[in-house]
N, C-alpha and C. Protein backbone atom coordinates (compact mmCIF):
# COMPACT_ATOMS: atom_id res chain seq x y z
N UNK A 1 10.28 8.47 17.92
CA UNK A 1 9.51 8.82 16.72
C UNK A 1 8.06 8.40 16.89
N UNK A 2 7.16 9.20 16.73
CA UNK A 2 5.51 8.91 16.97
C UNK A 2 5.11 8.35 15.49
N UNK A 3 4.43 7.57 16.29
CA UNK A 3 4.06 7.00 14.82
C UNK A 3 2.80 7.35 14.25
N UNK A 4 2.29 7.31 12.93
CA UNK A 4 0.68 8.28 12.62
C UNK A 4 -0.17 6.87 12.85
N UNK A 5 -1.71 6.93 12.52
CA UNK A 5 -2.19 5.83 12.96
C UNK A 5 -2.33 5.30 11.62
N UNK A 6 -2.06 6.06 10.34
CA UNK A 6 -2.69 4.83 8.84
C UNK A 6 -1.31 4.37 9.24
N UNK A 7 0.01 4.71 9.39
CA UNK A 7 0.68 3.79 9.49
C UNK A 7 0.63 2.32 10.61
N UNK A 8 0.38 3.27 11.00
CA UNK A 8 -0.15 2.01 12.91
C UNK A 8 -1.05 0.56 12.52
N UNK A 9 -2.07 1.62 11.59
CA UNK A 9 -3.20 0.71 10.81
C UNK A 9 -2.95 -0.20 9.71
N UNK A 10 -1.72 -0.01 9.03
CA UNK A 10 -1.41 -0.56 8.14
C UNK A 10 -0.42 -1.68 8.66
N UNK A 11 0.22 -1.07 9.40
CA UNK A 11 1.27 -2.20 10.10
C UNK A 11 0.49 -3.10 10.95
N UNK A 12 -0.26 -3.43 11.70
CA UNK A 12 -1.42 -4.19 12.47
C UNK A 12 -1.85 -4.76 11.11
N UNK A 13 -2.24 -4.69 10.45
CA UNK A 13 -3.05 -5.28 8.93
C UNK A 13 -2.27 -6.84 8.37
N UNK A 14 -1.03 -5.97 8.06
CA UNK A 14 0.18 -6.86 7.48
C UNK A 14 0.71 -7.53 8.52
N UNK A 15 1.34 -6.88 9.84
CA UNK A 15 1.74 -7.93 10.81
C UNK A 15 0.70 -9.24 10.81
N UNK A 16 -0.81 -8.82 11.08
CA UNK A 16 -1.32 -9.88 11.30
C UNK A 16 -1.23 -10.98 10.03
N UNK A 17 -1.36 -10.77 9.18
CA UNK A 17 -1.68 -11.58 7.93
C UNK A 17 0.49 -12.19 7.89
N UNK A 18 1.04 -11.47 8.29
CA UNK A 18 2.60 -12.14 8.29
C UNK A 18 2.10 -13.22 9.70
N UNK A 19 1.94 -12.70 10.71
CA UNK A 19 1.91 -13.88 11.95
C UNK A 19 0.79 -14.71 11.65
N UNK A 20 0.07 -15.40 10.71
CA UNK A 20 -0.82 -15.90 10.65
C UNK A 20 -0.10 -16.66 9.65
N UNK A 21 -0.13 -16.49 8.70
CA UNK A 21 0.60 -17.27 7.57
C UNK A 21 2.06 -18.32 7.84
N UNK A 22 3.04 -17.03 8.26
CA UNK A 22 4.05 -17.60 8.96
C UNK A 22 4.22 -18.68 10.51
N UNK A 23 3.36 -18.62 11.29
CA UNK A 23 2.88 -19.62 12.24
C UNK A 23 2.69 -20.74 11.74
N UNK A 24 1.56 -20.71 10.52
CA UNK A 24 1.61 -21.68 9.73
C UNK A 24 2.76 -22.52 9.57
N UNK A 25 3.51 -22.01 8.61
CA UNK A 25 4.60 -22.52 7.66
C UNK A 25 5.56 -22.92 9.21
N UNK A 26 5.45 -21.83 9.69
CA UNK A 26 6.39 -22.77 10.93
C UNK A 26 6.23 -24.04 11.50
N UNK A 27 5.01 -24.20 11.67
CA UNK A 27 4.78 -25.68 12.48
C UNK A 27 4.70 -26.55 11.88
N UNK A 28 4.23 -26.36 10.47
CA UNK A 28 4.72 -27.23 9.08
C UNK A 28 5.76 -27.89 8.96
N UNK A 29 6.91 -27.19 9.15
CA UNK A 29 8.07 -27.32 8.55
C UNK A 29 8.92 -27.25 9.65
N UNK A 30 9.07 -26.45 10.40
CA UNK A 30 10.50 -26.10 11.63
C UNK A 30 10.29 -27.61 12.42
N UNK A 31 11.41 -28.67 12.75
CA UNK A 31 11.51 -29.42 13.46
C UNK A 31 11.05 -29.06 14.70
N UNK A 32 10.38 -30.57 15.78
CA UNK A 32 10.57 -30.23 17.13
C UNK A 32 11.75 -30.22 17.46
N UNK A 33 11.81 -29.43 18.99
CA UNK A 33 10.82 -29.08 19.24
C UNK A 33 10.62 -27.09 19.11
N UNK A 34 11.13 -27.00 18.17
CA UNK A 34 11.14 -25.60 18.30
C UNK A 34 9.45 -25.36 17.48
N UNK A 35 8.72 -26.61 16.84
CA UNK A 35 7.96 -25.80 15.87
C UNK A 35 6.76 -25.67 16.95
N UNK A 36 6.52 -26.44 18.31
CA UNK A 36 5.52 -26.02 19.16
C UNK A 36 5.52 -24.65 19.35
N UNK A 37 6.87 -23.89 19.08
CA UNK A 37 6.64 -22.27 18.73
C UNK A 37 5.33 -21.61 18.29
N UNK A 38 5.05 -22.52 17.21
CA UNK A 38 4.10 -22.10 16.37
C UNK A 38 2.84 -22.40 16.69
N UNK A 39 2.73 -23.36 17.90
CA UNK A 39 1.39 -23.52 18.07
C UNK A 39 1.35 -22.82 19.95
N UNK A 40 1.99 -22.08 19.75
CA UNK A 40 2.27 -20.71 21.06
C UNK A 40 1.35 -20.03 21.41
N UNK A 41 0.33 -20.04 22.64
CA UNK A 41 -0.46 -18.97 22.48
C UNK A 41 0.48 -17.49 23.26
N UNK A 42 1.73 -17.76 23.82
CA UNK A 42 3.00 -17.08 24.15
C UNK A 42 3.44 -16.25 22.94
N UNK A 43 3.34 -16.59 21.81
CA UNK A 43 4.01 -16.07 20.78
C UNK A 43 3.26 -15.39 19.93
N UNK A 44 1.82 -15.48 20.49
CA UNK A 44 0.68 -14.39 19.68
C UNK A 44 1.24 -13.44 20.40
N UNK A 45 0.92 -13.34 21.69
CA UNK A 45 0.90 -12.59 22.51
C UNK A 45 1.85 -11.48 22.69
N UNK A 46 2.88 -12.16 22.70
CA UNK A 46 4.11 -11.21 22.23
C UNK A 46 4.48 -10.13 21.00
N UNK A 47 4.04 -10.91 19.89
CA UNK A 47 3.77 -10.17 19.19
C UNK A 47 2.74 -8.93 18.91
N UNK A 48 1.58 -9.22 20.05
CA UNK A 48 1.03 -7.85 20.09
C UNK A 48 1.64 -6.75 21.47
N UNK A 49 2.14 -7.66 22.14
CA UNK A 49 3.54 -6.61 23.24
C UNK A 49 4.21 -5.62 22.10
N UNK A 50 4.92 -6.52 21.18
CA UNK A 50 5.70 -5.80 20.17
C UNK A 50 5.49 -4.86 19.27
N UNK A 51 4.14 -4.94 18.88
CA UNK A 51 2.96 -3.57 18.53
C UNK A 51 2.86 -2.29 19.27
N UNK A 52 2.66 -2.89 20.78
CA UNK A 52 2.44 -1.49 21.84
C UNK A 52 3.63 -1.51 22.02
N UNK A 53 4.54 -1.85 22.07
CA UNK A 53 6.25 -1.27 22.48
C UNK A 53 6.77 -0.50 21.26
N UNK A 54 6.36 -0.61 19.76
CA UNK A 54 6.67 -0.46 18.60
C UNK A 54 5.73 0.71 18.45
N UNK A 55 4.85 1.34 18.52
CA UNK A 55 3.77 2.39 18.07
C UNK A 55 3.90 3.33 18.70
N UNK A 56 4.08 3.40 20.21
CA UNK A 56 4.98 4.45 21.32
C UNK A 56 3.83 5.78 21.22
N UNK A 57 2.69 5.29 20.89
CA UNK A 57 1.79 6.36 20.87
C UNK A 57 0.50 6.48 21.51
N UNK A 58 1.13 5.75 22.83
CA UNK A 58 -0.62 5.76 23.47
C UNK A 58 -1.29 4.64 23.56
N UNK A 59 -1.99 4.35 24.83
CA UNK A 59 -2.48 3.21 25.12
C UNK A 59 -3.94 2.45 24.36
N UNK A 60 -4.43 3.62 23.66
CA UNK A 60 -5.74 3.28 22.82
C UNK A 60 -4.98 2.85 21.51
N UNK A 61 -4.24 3.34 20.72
CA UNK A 61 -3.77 3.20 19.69
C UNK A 61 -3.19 1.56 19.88
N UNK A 62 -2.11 1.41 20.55
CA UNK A 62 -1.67 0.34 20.74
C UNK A 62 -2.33 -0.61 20.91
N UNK A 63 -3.55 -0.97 21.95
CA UNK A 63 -5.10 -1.72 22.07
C UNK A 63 -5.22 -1.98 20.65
N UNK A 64 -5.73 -1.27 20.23
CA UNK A 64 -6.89 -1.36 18.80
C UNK A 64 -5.65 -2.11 17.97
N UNK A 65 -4.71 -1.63 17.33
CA UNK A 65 -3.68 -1.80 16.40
C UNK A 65 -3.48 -3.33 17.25
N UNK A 66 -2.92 -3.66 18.07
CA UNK A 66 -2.64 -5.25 18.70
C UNK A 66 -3.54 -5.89 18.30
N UNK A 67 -5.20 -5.65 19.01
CA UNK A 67 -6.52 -6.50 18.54
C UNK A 67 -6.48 -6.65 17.09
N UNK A 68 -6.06 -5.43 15.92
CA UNK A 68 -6.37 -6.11 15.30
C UNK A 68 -5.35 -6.80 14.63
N UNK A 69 -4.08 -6.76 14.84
CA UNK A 69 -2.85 -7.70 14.69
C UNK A 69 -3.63 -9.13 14.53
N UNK A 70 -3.99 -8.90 15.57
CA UNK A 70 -4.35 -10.66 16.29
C UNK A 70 -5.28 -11.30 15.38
N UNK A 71 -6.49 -10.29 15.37
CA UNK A 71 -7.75 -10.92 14.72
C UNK A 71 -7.23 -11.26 13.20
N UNK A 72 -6.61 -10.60 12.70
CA UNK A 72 -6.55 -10.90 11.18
C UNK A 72 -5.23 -12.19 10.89
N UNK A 73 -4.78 -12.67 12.24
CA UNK A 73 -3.82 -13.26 11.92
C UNK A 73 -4.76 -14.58 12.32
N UNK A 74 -5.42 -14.87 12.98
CA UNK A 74 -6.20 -16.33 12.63
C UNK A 74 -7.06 -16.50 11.00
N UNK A 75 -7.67 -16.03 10.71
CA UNK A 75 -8.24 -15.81 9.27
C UNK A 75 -6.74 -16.29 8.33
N UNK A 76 -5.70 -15.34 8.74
CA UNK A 76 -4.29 -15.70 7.71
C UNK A 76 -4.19 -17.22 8.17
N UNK A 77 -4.04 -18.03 9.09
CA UNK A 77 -3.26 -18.77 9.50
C UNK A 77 -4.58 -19.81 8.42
N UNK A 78 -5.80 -19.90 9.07
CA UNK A 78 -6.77 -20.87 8.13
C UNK A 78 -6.53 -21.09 6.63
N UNK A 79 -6.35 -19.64 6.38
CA UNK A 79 -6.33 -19.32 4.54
C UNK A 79 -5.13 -20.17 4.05
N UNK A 80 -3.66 -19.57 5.08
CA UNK A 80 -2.70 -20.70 4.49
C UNK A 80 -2.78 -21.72 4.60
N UNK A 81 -3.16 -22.61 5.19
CA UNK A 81 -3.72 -23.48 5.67
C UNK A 81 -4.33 -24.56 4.09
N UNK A 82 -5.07 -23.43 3.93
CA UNK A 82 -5.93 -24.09 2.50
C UNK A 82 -5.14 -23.89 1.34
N UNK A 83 -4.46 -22.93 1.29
CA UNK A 83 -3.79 -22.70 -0.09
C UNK A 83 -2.62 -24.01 0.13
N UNK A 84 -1.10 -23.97 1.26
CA UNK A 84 -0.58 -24.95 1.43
C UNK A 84 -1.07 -26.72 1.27
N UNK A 85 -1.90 -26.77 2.10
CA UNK A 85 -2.11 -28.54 2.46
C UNK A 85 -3.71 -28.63 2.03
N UNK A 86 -4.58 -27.69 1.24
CA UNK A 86 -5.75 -27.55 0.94
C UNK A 86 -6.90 -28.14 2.12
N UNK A 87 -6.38 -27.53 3.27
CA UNK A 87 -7.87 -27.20 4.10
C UNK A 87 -8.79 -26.70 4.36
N UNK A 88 -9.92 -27.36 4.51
CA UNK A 88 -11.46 -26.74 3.56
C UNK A 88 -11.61 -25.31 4.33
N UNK A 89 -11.79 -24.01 3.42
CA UNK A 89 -11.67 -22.62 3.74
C UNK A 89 -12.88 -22.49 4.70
N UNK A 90 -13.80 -23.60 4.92
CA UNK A 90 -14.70 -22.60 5.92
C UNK A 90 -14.61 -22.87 7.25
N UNK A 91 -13.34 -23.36 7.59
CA UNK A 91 -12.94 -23.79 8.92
C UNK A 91 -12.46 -21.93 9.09
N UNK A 92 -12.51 -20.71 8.30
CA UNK A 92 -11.99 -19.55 8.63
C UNK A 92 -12.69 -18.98 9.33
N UNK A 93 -14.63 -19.14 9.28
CA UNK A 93 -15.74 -18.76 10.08
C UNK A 93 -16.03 -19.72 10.89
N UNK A 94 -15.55 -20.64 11.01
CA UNK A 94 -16.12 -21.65 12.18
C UNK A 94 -15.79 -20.92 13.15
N UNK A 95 -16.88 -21.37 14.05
CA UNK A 95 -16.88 -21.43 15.97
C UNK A 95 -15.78 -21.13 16.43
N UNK A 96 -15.04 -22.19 16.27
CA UNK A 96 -13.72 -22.04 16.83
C UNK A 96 -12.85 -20.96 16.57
N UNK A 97 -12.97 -20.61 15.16
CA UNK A 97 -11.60 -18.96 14.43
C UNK A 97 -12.44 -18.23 15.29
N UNK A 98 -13.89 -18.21 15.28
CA UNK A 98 -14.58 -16.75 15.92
C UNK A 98 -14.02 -16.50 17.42
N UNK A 99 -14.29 -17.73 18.40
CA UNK A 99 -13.49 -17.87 19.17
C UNK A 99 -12.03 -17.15 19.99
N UNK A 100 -11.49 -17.96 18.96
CA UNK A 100 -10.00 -17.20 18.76
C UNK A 100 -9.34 -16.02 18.49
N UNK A 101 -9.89 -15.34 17.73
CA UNK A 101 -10.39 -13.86 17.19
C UNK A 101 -10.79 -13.49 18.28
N UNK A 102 -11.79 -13.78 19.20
CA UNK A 102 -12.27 -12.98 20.63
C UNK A 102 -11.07 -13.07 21.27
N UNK A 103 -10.65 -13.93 21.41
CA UNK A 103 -9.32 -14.02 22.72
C UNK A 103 -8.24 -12.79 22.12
N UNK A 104 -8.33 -13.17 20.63
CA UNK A 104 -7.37 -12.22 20.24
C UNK A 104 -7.82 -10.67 20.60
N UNK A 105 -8.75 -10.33 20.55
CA UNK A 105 -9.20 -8.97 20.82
C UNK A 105 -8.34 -8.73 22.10
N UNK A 106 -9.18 -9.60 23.20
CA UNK A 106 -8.74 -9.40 24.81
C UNK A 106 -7.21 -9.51 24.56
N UNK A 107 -6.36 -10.31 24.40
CA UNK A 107 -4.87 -10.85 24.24
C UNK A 107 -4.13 -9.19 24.08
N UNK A 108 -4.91 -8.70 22.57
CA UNK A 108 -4.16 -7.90 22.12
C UNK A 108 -4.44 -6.47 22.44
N UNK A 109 -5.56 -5.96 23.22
CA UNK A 109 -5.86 -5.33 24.13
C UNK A 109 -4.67 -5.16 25.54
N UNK A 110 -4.43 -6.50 26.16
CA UNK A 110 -3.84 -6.35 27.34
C UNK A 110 -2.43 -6.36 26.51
N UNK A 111 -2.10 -6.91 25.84
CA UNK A 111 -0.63 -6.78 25.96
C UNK A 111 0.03 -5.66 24.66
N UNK A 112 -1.04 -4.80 24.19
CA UNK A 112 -0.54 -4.19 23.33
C UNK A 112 -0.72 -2.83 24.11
N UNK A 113 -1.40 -2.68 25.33
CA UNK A 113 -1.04 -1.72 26.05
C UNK A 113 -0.05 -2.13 26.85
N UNK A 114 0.39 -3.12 27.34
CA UNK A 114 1.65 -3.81 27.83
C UNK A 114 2.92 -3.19 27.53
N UNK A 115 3.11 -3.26 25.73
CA UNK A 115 3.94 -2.93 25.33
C UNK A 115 4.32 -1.30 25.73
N UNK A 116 3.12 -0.80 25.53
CA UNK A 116 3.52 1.28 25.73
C UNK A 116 4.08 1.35 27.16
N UNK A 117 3.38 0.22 28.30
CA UNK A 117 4.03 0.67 29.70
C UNK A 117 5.35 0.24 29.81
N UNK A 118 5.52 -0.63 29.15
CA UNK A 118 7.14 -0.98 29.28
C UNK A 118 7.72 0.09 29.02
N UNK A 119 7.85 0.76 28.27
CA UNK A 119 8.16 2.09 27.49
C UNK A 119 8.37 3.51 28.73
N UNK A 120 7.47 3.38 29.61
CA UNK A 120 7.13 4.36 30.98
C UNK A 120 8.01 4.12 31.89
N UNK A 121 7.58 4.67 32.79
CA UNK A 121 7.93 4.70 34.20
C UNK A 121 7.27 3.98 35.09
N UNK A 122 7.73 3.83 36.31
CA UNK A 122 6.83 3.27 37.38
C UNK A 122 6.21 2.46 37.60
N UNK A 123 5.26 2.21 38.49
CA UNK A 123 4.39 0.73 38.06
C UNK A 123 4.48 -0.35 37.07
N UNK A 124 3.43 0.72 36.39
CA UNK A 124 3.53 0.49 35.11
C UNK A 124 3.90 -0.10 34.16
N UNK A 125 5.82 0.37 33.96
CA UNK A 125 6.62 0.15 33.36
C UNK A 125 7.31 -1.58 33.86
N UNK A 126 7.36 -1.60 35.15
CA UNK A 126 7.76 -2.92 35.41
C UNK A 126 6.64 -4.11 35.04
N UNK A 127 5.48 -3.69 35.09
CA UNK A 127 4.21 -4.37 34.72
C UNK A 127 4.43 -4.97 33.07
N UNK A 128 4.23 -3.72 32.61
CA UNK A 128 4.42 -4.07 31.11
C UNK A 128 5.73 -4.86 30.50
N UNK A 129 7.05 -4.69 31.42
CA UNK A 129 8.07 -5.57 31.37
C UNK A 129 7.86 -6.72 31.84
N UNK A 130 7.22 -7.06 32.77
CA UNK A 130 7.02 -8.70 33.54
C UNK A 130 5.92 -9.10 32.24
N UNK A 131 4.94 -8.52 31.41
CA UNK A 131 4.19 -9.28 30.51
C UNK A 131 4.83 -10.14 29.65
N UNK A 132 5.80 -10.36 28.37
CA UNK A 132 6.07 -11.17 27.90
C UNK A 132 6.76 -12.61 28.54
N UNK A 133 7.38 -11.93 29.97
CA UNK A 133 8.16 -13.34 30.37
C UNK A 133 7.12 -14.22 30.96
N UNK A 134 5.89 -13.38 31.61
CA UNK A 134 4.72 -14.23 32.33
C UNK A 134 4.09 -15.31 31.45
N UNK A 135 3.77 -14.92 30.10
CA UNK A 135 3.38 -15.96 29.59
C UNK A 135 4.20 -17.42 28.29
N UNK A 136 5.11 -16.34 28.63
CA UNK A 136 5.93 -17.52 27.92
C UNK A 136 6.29 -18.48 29.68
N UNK A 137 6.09 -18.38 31.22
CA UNK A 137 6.70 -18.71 32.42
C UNK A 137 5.46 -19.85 32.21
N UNK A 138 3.96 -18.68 32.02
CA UNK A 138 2.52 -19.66 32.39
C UNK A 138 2.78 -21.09 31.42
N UNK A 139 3.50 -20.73 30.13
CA UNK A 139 3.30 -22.12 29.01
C UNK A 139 4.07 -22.75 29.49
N UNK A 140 4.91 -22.17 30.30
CA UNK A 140 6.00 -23.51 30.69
C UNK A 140 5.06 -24.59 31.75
N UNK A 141 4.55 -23.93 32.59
CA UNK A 141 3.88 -24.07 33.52
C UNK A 141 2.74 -25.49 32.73
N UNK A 142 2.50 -24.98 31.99
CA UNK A 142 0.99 -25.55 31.26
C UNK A 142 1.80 -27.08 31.10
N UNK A 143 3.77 -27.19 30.12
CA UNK A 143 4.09 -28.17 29.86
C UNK A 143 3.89 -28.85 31.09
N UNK A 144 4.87 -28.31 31.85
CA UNK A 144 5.13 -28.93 33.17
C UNK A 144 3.77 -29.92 33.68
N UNK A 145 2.42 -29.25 33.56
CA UNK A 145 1.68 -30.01 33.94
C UNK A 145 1.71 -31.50 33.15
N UNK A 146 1.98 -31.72 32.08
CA UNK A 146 1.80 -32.96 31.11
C UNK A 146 2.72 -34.44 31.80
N UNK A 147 2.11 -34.73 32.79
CA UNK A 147 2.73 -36.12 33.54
C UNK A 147 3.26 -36.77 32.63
N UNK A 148 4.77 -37.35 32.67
CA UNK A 148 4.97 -38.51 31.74
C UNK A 148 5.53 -38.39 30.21
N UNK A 149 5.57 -37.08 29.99
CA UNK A 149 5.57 -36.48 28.74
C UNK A 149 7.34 -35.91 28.53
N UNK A 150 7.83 -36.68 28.17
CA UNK A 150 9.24 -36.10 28.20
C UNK A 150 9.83 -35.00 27.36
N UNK A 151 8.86 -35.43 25.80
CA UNK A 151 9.30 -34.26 25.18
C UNK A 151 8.67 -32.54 25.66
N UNK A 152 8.03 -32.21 26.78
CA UNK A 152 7.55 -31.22 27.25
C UNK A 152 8.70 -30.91 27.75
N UNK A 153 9.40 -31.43 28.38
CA UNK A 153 10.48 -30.49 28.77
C UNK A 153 11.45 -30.01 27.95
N UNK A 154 11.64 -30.47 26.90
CA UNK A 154 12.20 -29.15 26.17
C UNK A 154 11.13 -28.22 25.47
N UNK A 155 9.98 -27.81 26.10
CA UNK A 155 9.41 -26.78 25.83
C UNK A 155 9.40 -25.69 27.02
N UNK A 156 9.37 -26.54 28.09
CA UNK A 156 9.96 -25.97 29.16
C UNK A 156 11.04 -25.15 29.02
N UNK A 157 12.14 -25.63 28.54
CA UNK A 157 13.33 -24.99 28.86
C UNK A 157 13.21 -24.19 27.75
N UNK A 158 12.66 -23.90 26.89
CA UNK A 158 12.60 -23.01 25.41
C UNK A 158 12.08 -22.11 25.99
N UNK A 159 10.31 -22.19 26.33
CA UNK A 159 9.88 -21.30 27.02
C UNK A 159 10.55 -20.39 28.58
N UNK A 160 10.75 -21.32 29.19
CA UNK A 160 11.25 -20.18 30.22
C UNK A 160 12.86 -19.15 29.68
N UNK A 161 13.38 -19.94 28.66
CA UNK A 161 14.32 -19.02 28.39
C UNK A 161 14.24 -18.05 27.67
N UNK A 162 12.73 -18.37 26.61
CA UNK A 162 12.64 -16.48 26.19
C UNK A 162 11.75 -16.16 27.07
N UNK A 163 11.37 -16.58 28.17
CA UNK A 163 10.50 -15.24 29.21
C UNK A 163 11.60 -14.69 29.91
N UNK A 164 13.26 -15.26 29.86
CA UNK A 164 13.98 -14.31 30.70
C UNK A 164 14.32 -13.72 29.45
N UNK A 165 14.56 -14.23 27.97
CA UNK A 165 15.42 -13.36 27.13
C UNK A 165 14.72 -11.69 26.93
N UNK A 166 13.15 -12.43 26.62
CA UNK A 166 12.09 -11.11 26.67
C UNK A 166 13.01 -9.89 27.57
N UNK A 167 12.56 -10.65 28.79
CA UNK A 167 12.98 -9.10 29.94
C UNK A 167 14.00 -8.64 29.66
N UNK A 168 15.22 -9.51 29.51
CA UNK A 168 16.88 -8.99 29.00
C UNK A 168 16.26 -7.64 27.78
N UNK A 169 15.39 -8.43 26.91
CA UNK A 169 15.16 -6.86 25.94
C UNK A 169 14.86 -6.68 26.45
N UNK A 170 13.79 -6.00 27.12
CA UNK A 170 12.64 -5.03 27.06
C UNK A 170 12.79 -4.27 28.11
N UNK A 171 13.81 -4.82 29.14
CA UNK A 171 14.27 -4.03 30.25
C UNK A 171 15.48 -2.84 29.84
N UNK A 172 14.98 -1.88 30.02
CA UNK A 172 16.22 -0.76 30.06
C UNK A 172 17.37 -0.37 31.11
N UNK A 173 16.87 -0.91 31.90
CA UNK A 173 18.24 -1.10 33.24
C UNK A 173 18.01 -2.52 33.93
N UNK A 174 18.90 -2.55 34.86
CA UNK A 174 19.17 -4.51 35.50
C UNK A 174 18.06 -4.39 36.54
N UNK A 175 17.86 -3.12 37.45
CA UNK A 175 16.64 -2.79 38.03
C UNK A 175 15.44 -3.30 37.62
N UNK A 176 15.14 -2.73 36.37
CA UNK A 176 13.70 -2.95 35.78
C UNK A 176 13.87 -4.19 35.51
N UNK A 177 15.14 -4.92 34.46
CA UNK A 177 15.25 -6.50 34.31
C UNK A 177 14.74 -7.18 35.65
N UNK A 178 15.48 -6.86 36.45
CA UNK A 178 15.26 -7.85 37.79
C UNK A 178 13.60 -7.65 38.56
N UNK A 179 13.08 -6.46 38.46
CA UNK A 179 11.49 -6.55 38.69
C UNK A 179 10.48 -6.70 38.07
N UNK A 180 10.73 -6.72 36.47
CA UNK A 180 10.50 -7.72 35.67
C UNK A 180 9.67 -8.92 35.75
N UNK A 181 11.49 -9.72 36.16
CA UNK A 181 11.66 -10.95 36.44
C UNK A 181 10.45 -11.33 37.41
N UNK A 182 10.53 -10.35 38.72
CA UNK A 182 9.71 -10.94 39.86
C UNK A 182 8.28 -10.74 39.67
N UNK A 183 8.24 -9.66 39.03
CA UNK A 183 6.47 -9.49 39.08
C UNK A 183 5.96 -10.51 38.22
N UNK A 184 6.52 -11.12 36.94
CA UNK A 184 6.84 -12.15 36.06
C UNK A 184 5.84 -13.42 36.36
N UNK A 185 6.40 -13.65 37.59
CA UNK A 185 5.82 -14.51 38.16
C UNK A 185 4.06 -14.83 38.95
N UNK A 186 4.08 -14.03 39.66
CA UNK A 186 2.68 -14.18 39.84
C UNK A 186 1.96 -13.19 38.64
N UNK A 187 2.30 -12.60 37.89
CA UNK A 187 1.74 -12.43 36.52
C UNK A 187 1.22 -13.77 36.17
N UNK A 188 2.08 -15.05 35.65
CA UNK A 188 1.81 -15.90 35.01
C UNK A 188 0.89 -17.12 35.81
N UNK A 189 0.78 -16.49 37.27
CA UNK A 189 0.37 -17.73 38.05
C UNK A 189 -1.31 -17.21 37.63
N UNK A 190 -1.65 -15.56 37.35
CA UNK A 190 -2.95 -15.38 36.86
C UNK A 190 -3.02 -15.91 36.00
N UNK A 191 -2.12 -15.62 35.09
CA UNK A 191 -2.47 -15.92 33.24
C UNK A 191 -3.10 -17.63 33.38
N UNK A 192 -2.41 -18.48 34.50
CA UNK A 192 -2.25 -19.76 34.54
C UNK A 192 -3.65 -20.28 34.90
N UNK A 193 -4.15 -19.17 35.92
CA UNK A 193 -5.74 -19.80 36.36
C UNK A 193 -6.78 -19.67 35.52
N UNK A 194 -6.27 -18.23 34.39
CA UNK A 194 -7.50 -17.89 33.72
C UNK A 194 -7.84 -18.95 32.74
N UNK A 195 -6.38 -19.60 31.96
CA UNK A 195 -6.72 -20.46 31.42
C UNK A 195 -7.20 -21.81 31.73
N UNK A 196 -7.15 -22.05 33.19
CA UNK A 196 -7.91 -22.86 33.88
C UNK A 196 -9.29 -22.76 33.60
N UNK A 197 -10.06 -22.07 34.19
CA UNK A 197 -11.16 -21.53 34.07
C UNK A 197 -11.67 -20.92 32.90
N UNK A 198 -11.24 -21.00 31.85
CA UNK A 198 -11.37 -20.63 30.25
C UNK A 198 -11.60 -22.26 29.94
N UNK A 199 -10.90 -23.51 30.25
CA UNK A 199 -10.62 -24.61 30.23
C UNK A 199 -11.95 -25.25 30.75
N UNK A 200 -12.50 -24.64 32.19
CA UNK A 200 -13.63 -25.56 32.49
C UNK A 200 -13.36 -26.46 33.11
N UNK A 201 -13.91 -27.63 33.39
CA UNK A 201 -13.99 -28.73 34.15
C UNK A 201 -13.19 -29.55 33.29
């Protein structure tokens, strides 16, 4: 079923303002260690996969509709923020949301065309399948780095198990699951440097 774009547009609107709000309330409230969920940059991300896998209409549509998933879901996450635990609302234009909002553009750009190739054939299609497990593989990666830190490993094991559950969906045969899986990997060993170098010294 193709989807039109006010709907595309409307659903990107509300998703974002639901994943913004709800992130919130999650890390609020959901015990560790599941509520580091919520402070996921794995679980933005996915959710704009789930846009371009969900819209099935083209790689521009899916872009734009993801970006703006993303962007409007930091603005949500601040706002609840203030209404819940009353944090001062102009942390919504600070540096930092603007920030974040940029990444979200790029984020939801790459993986909301992610989502349509999964959907394809070829290349492509295994590409856009290895995206969600890569970065839920890279966060594991990120725990792993935390020397000494015991409760990281059960973020470890959370994370790497939905970067295989991801592929289990999103793969349409054990083929595509299993190349997936492999491209998966040095997928996340990029995702892993950029945020190095996003990181700085």
């Amino acid at each position: 079923m193709r989807i039109d774009h006010r709907t595309a547009a409307l659903t990107a609107v509300l998703g974002g303002l639901l994943l913004g709000s709800l992130d919130f309330m999650w890390i609020k409230w959901v015990p560790y260690p599941f509520a580091e969920l919520g402070n996921s940059t794995a679980t933005w991300a996915v959710a704009a996969f789930a846009f371009g896998w969900w819209v099935r209409s083209g790689p521009v549509r899916a872009a734009l509709g993801a970006a703006a998933l993303l962007v409007v879901a930091v603005p949500s996450y601040y706002l609840t923020a203030t209404l819940l635990q009353g944090d001062d609302l102009a942390v919504v234009w600070a540096p930092t949301s603007l920030l974040w909002m940029a990444f979200g553009v790029l984020a939801g750009v790459v993986f909301g065309v992610g989502g349509t190739w999964a959907r394809g054939t070829g290349p492509r299609q295994i590409l856009g399948t290895a995206l969600p497990a890569a970065v839920f593989f890279e966060e594991a990666a990120r725990f792993a780095g935390r020397a000494g830190d015991q409760r990281a490993t059960w973020n470890i094991v959370i994370d790497v198990a939905l970067g295989v559950l991801a592929v289990v969906l999103v793969g349409r045969s054990n083929r595509q699951r299993a190349l997936g899986l492999a491209v998966a990997l040095p997928v996340a060993a990029v995702i892993f440097l950029g945020f190095a170098v996003a990181a700085g010294p």
